[in-house]
Protein backbone atom coordinates (compact mmCIF):
# COMPACT_ATOMS: atom_id res chain seq x y z
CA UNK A 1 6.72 -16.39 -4.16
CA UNK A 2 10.03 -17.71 -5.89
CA UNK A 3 13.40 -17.50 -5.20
CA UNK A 4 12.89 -15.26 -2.12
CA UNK A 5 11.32 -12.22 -4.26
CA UNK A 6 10.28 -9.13 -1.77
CA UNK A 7 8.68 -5.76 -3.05
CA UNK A 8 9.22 -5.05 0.41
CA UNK A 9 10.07 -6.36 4.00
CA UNK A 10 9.73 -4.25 6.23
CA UNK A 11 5.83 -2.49 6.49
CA UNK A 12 4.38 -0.45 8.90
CA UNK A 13 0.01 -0.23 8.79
CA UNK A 14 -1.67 2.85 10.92
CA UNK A 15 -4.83 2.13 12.93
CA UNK A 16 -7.29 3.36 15.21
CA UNK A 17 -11.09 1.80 16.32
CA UNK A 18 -12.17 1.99 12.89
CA UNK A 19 -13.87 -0.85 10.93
CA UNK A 20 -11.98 0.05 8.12
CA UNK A 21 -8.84 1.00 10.06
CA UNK A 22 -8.85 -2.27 12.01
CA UNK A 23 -9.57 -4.44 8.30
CA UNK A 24 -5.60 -3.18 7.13
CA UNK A 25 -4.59 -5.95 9.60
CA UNK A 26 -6.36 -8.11 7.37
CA UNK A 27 -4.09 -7.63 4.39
CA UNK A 28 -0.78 -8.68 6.64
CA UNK A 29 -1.32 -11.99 4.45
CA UNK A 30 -1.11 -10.28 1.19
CA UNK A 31 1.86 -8.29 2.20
CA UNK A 32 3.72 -11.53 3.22
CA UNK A 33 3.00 -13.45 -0.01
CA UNK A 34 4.92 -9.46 -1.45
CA UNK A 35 7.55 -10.51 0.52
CA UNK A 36 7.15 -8.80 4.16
CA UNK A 37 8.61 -10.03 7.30
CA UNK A 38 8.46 -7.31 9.76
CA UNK A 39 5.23 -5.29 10.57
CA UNK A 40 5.02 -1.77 12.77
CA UNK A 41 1.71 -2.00 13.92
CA UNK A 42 1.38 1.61 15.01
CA UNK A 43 -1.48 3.09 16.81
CA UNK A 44 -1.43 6.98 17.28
CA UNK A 45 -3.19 8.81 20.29
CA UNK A 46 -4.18 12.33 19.48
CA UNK A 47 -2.47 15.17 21.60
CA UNK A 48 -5.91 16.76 22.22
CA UNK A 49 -7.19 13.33 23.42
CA UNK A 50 -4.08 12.26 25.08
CA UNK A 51 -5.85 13.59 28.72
CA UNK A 52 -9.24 11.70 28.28
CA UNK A 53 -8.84 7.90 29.80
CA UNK A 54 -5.46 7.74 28.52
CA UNK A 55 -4.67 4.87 30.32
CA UNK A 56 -8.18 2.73 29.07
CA UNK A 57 -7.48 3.96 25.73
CA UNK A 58 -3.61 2.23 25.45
CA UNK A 59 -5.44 -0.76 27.10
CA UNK A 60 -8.04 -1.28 25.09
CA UNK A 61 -5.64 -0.83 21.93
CA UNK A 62 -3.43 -3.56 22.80
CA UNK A 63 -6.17 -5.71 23.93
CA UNK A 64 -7.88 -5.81 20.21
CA UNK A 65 -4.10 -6.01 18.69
CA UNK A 66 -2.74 -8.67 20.72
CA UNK A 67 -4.83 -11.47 19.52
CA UNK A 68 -3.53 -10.33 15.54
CA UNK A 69 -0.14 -9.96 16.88
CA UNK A 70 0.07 -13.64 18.57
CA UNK A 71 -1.35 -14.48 14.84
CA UNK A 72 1.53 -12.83 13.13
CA UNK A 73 4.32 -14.24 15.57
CA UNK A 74 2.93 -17.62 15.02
CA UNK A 75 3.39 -16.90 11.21
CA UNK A 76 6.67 -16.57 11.67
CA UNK A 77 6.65 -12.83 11.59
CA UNK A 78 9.02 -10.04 13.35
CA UNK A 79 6.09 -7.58 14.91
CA UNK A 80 5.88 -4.51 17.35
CA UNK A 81 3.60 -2.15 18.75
CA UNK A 82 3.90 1.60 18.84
CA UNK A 83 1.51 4.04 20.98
CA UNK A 84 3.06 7.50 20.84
CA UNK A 85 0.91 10.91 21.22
CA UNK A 86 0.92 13.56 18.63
CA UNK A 87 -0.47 14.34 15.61
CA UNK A 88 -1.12 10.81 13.81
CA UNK A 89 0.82 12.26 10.50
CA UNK A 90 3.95 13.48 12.00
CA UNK A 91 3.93 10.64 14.20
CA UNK A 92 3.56 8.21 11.24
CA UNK A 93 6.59 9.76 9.62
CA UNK A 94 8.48 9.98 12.30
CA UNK A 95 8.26 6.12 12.79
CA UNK A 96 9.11 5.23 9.19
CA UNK A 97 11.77 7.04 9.19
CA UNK A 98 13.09 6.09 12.31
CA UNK A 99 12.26 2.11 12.01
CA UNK A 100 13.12 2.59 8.34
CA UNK A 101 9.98 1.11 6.91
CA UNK A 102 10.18 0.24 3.17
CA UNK A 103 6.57 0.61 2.73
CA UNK A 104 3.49 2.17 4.78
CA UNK A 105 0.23 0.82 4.22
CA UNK A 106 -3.32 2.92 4.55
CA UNK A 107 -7.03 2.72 3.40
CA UNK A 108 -9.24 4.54 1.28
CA UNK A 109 -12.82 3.93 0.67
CA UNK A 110 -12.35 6.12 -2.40
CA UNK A 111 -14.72 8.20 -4.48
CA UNK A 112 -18.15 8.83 -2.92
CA UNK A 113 -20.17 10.77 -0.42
CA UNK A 114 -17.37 9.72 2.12
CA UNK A 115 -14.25 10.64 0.03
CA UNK A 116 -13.62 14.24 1.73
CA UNK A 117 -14.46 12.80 5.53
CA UNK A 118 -11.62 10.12 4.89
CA UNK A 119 -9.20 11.39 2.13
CA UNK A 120 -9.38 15.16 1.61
CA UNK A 121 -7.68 17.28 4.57
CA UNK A 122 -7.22 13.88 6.25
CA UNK A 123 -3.91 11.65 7.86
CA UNK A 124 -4.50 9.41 4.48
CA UNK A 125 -3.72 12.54 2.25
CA UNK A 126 -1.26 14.20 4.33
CA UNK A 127 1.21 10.10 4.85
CA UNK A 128 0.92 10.51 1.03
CA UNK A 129 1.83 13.59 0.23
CA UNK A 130 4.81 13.95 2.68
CA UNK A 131 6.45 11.24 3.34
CA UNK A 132 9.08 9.90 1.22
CA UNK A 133 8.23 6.27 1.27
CA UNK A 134 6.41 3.75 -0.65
CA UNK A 135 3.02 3.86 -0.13
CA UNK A 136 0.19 0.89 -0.48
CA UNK A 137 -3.52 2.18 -0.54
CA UNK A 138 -6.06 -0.32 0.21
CA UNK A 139 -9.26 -0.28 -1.22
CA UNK A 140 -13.00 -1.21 0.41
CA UNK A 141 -15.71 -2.31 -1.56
CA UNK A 142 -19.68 -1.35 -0.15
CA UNK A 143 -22.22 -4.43 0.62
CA UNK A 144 -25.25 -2.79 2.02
CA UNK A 145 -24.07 -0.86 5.22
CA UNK A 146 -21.20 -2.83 5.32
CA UNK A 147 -18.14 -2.52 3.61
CA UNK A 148 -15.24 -5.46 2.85
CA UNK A 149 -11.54 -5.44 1.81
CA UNK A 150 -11.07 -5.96 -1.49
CA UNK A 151 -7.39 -8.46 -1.64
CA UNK A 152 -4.64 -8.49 -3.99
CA UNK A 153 -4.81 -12.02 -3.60
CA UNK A 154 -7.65 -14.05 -4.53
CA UNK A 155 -8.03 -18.06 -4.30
CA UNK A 156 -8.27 -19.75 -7.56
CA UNK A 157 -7.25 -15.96 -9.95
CA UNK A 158 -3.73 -15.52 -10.54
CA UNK A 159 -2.27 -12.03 -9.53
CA UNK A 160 -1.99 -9.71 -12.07
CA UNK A 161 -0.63 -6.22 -11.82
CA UNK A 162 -1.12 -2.85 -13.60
CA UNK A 163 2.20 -0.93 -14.26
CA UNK A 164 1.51 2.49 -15.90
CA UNK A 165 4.36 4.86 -17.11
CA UNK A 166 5.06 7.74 -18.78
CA UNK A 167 9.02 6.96 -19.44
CA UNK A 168 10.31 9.52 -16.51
CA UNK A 169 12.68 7.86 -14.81
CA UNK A 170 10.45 7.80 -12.14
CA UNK A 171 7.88 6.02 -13.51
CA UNK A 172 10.36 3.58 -15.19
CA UNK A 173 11.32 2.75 -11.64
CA UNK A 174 7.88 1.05 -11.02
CA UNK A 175 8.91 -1.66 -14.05
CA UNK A 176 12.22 -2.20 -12.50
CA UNK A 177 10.88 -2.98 -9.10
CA UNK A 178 8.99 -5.47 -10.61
CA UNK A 179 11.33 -7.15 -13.01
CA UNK A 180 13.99 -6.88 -10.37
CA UNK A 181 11.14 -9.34 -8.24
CA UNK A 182 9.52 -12.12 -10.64
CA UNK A 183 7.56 -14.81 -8.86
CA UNK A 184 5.10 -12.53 -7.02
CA UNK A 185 2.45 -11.35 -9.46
CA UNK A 186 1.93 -14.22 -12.44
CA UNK A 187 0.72 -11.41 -15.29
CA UNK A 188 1.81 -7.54 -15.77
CA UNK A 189 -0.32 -5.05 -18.40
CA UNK A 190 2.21 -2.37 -19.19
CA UNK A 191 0.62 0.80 -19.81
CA UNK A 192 0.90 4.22 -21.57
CA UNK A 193 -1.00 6.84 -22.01
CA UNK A 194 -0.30 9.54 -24.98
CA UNK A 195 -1.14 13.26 -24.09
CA UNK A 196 -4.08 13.67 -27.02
CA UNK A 197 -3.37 17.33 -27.32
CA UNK A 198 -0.93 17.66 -30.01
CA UNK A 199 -1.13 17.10 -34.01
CA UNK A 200 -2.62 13.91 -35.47
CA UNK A 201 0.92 13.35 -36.49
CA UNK A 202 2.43 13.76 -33.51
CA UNK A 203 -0.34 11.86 -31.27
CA UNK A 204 0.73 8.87 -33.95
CA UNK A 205 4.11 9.30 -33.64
CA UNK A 206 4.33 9.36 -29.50
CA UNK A 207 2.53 6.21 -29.99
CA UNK A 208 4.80 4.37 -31.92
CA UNK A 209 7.60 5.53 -29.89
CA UNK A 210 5.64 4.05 -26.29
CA UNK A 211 4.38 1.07 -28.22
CA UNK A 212 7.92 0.56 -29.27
CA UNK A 213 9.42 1.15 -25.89
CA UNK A 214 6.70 -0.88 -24.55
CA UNK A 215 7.56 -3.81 -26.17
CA UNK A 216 11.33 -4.21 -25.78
CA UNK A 217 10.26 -3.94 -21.59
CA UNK A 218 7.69 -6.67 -22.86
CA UNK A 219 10.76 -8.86 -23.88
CA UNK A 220 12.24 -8.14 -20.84
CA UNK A 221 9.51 -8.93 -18.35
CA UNK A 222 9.16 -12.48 -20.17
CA UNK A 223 12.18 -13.91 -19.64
CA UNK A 224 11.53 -13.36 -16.43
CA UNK A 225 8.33 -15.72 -16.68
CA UNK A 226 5.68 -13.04 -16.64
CA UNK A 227 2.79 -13.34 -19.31
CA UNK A 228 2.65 -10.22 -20.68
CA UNK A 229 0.49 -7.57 -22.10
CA UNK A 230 1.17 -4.05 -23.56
CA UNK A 231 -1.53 -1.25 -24.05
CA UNK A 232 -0.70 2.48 -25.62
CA UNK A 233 -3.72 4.76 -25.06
CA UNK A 234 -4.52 8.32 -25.85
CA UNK A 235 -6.34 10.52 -23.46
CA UNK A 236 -6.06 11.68 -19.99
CA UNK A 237 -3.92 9.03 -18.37
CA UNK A 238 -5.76 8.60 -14.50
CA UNK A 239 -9.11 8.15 -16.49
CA UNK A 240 -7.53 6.04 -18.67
CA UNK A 241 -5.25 3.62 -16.28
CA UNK A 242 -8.62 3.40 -13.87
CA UNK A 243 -10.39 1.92 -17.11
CA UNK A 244 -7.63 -0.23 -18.13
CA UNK A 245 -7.52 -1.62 -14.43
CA UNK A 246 -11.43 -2.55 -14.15
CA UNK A 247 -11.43 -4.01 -18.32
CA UNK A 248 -8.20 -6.49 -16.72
CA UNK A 249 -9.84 -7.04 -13.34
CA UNK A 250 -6.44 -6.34 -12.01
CA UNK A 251 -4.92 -7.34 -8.85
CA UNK A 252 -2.87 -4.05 -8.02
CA UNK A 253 -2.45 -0.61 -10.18
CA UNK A 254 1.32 0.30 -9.60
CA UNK A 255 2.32 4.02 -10.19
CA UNK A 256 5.82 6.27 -9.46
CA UNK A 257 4.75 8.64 -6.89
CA UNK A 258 6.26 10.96 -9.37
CA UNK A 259 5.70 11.93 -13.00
CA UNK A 260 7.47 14.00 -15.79
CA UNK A 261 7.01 17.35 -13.58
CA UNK A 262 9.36 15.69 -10.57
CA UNK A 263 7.37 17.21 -7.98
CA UNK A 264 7.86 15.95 -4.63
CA UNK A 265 4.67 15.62 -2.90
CA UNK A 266 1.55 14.67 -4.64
CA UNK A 267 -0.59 17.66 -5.85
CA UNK A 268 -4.03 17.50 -5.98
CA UNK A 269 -4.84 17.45 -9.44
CA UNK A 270 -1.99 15.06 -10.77
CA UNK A 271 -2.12 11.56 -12.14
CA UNK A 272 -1.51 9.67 -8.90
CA UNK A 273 -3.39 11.42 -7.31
CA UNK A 274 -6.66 11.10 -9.27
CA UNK A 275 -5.94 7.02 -9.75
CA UNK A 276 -5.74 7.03 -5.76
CA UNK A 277 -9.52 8.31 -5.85
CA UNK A 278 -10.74 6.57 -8.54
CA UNK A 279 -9.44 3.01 -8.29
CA UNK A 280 -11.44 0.72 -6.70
CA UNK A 281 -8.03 -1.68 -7.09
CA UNK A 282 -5.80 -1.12 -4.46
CA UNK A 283 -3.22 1.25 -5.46
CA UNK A 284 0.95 0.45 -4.68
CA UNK A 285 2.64 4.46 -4.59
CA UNK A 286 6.22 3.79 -5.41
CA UNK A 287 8.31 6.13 -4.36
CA UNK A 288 11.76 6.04 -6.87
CA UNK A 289 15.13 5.58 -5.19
């Protein structure tokens, strides 16, 4: 990382006694070489449960964290523990709000036969959807009955990162986070993806205009040392970002948390939203400023 570059530095990562809970503390190395230097570990008791072996449950907790959180010390790294009661998404929120967190990080094993037990209805969907922060989504690949995380960064492949927009100014927010921070990720592919349902004409014409567009943020990114590339597609844009991410064996997709329709919170059905799902590339949610 040059010239003290930070997506982020402040992070806080959401576990319980899950396998692939527990694994997030696993990526606390990729979110340093991002640029993080203080972690919220937080660990959220449910109300219903609070009454069952309280006391053994906080115990055991901080006896499986503390060995990570001597790790992270040593590192160099600012790190505390949180243990409230309540509802794990209101606590979450309540937390990054309060500790002001620039970024939260969760997991998703994405689509499958266990997508609706861990994303639909669950604390993964509702962090996303209502809080206003930037979001990272890790993502798991299977080996047999086992699962593993799949990094950001990998020994011996330089980083490379998707950045998809559709020229809100939401969406352009994503490229200036990342041209604002060079040094981090060594290549970008800067996509865009033209709605298909409109005239030949116009489906040419929107195309020139984001190829255009595309390249003068090309020019930009460059002189900022990135190696670029630049990709205008027609279609339906999560299908088509997912595919663009797995052809470039990507590091990270990044998308605005919001599109051309400035909703708020992410409705099912909309472009983030179906890239979440469908990436097996972890996912960075930025939320614009």
């Amino acid at each position: 990382m040059k010239g003290g570059a930070a997506l982020f530095k402040k992070a806080l990562v959401a576990i319980d006694a899950s396998g692939p809970s527990m694994e997030l503390l696993n990526a606390v190395g990729d979110l340093q070489k991002m640029g993080m230097q203080e972690l919220l570990i937080v660990h959220v008791i449910r109300t219903e449960l609070a009454g069952i072996g309280l006391g053994n449950r906080r115990k055991q907790f901080l006896k499986n964290i503390e060995k990570k959180k001597d790790e992270f010390v040593a590192g160099g790294m600012d790190v505390t523990v949180r243990q409230p009661i309540g509802k794990p998404s209101e606590e979450i929120k309540h937390l990054a709000e309060e500790e002001n967190v620039d970024l939260i990080l969760i997991g998703s094993l994405g689509e499958g036969s266990l997508v609706r037990r861990i994303f639909l209805g669950s604390t993964v969907t509702e962090v996303v959807r209502s809080i206003k922060k930037t979001v990272l989504i890790e993502k798991y690949r299977h080996e047999g009955s086992a699962f593993s995380r799949v990094p950001i960064f990998k020994d011996n492949q330089p980083p490379t990162a998707l950045l998809a927009t559709d020229f809100s100014s939401s969406s352009l927010h994503v490229f200036d986070t990342f041209l604002e921070n060079p040094g981090i990720f060594n290549k970008l592919i800067l996509i865009s993806v033209v709605d298909e349902g409109y005239t030949e004409e116009q489906v040419q014409e929107n195309r020139d205009k984001a190829a255009a567009k595309l390249a003068e943020w090309k020019a930009e990114f460059e002189e900022k040392g990135y190696e670029v590339e630049t990709e205008v597609a027609v279609g339906v844009a999560s299908e088509l970002v997912v595919e663009a991410a797995e052809r470039n064996d990507v590091s990270l997709v990044a998308v605005s948390k919001r599109g051309r329709s400035m909703i708020d919170e992410l409705a099912v059905g909309s472009t983030a939203d179906h890239i979440i799902r469908r990436s097996t590339r972890p996912v960075l949610l930025l939320r614009a400023k």
